[in-house]
N, C-alpha and C. Protein backbone atom coordinates (compact mmCIF):
# COMPACT_ATOMS: atom_id res chain seq x y z
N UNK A 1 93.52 200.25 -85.80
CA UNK A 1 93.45 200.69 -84.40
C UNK A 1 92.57 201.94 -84.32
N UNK A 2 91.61 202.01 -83.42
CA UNK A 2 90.72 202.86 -82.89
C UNK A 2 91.40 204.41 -82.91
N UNK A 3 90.75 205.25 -82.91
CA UNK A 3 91.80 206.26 -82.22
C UNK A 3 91.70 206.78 -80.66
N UNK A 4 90.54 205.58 -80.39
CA UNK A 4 90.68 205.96 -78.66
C UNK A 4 91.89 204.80 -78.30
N UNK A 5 91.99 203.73 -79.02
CA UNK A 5 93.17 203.11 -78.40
C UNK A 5 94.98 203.45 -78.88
N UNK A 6 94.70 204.38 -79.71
CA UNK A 6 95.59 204.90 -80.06
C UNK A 6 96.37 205.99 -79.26
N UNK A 7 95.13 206.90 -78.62
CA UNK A 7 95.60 207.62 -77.78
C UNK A 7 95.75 207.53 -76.65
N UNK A 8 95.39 206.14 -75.98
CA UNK A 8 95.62 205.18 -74.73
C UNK A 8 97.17 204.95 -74.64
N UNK A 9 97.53 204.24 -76.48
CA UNK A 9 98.18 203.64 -76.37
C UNK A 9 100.03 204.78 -76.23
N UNK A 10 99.13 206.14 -76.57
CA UNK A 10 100.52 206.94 -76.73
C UNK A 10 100.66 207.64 -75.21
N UNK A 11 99.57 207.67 -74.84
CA UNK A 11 99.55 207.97 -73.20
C UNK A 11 100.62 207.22 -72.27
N UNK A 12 100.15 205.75 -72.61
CA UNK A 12 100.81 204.77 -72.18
C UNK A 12 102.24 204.98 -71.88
N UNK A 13 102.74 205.20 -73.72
CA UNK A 13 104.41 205.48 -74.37
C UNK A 13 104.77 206.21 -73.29
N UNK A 14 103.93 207.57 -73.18
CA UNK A 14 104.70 208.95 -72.23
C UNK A 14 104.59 208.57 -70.65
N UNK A 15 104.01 207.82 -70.37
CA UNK A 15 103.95 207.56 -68.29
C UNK A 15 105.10 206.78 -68.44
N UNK A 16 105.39 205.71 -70.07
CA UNK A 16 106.42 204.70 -69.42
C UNK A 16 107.67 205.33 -69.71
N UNK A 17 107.79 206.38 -70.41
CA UNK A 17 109.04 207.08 -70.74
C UNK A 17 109.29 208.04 -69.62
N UNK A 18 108.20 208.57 -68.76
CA UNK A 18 108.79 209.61 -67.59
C UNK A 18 108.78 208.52 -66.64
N UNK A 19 108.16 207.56 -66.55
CA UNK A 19 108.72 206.86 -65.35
C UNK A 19 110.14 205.97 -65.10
N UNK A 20 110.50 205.64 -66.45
CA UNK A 20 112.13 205.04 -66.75
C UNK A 20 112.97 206.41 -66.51
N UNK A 21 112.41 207.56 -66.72
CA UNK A 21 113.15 209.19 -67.71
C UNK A 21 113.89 208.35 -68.45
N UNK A 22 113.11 207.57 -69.22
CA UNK A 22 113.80 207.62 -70.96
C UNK A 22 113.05 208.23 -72.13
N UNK A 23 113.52 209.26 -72.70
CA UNK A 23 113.38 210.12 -73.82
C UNK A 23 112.51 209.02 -74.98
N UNK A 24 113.31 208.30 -75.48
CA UNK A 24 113.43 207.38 -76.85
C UNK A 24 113.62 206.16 -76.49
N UNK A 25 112.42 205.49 -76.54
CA UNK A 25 112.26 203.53 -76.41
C UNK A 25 111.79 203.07 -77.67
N UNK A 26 112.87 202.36 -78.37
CA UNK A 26 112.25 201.52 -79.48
C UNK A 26 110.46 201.12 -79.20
N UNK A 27 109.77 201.54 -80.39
CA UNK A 27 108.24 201.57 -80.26
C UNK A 27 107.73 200.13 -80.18
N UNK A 28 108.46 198.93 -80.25
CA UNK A 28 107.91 197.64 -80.53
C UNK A 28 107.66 197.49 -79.02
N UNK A 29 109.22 197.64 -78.45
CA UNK A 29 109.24 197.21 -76.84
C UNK A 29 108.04 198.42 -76.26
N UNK A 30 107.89 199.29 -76.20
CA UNK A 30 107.06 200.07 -75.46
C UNK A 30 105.69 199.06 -75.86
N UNK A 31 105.36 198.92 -77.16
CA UNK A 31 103.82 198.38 -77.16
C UNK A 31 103.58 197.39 -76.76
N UNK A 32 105.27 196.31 -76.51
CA UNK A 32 104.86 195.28 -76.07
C UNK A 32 104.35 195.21 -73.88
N UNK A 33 105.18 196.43 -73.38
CA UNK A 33 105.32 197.07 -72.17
C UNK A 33 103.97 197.38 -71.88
N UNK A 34 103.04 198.33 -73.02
CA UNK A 34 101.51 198.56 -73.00
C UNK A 34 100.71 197.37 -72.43
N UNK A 35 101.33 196.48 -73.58
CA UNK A 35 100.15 195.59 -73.70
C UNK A 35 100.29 194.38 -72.18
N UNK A 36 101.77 194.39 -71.82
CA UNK A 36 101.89 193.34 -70.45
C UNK A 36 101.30 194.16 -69.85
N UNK A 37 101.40 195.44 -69.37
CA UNK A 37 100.79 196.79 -68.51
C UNK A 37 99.37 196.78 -68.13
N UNK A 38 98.55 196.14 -69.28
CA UNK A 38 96.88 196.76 -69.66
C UNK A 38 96.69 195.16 -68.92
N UNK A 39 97.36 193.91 -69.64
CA UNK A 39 96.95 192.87 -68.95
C UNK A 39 96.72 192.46 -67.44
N UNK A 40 98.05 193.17 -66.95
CA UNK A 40 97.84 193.32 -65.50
C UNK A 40 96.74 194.46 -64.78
N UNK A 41 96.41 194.80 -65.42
CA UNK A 41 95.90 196.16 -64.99
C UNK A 41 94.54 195.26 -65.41
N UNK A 42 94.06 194.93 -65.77
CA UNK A 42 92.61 193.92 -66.35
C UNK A 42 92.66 192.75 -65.21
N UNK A 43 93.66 192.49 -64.69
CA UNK A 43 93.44 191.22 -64.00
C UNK A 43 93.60 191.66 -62.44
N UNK A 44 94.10 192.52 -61.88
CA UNK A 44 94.56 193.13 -60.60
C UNK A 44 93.45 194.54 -60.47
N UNK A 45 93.05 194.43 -59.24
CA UNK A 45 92.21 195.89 -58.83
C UNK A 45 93.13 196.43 -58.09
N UNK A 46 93.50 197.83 -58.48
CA UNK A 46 94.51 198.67 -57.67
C UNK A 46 93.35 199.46 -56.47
């Protein structure tokens, strides 16, 4: 992994942890959360 997608991907971790306010999310489920996240976000214009 890149380290620009690395630091996408920890960006990611922290918007989805203050937006639940959960502290500590098992890291599998968060990357899998990233990656549904980025898909929609690729297919939808906000």
């Amino acid at each position: 992994m890149s380290g620009e997608s690395a630091a996408k991907l920890a960006a990611c971790h922290r918007a989805i942890n203050i937006f639940l306010g959960i502290e500590k999310m098992p890291m599998l489920n968060q990357s899998g959360i990233c990656r549904d996240l980025e898909a929609f976000r690729n297919n939808v214009t906000i």
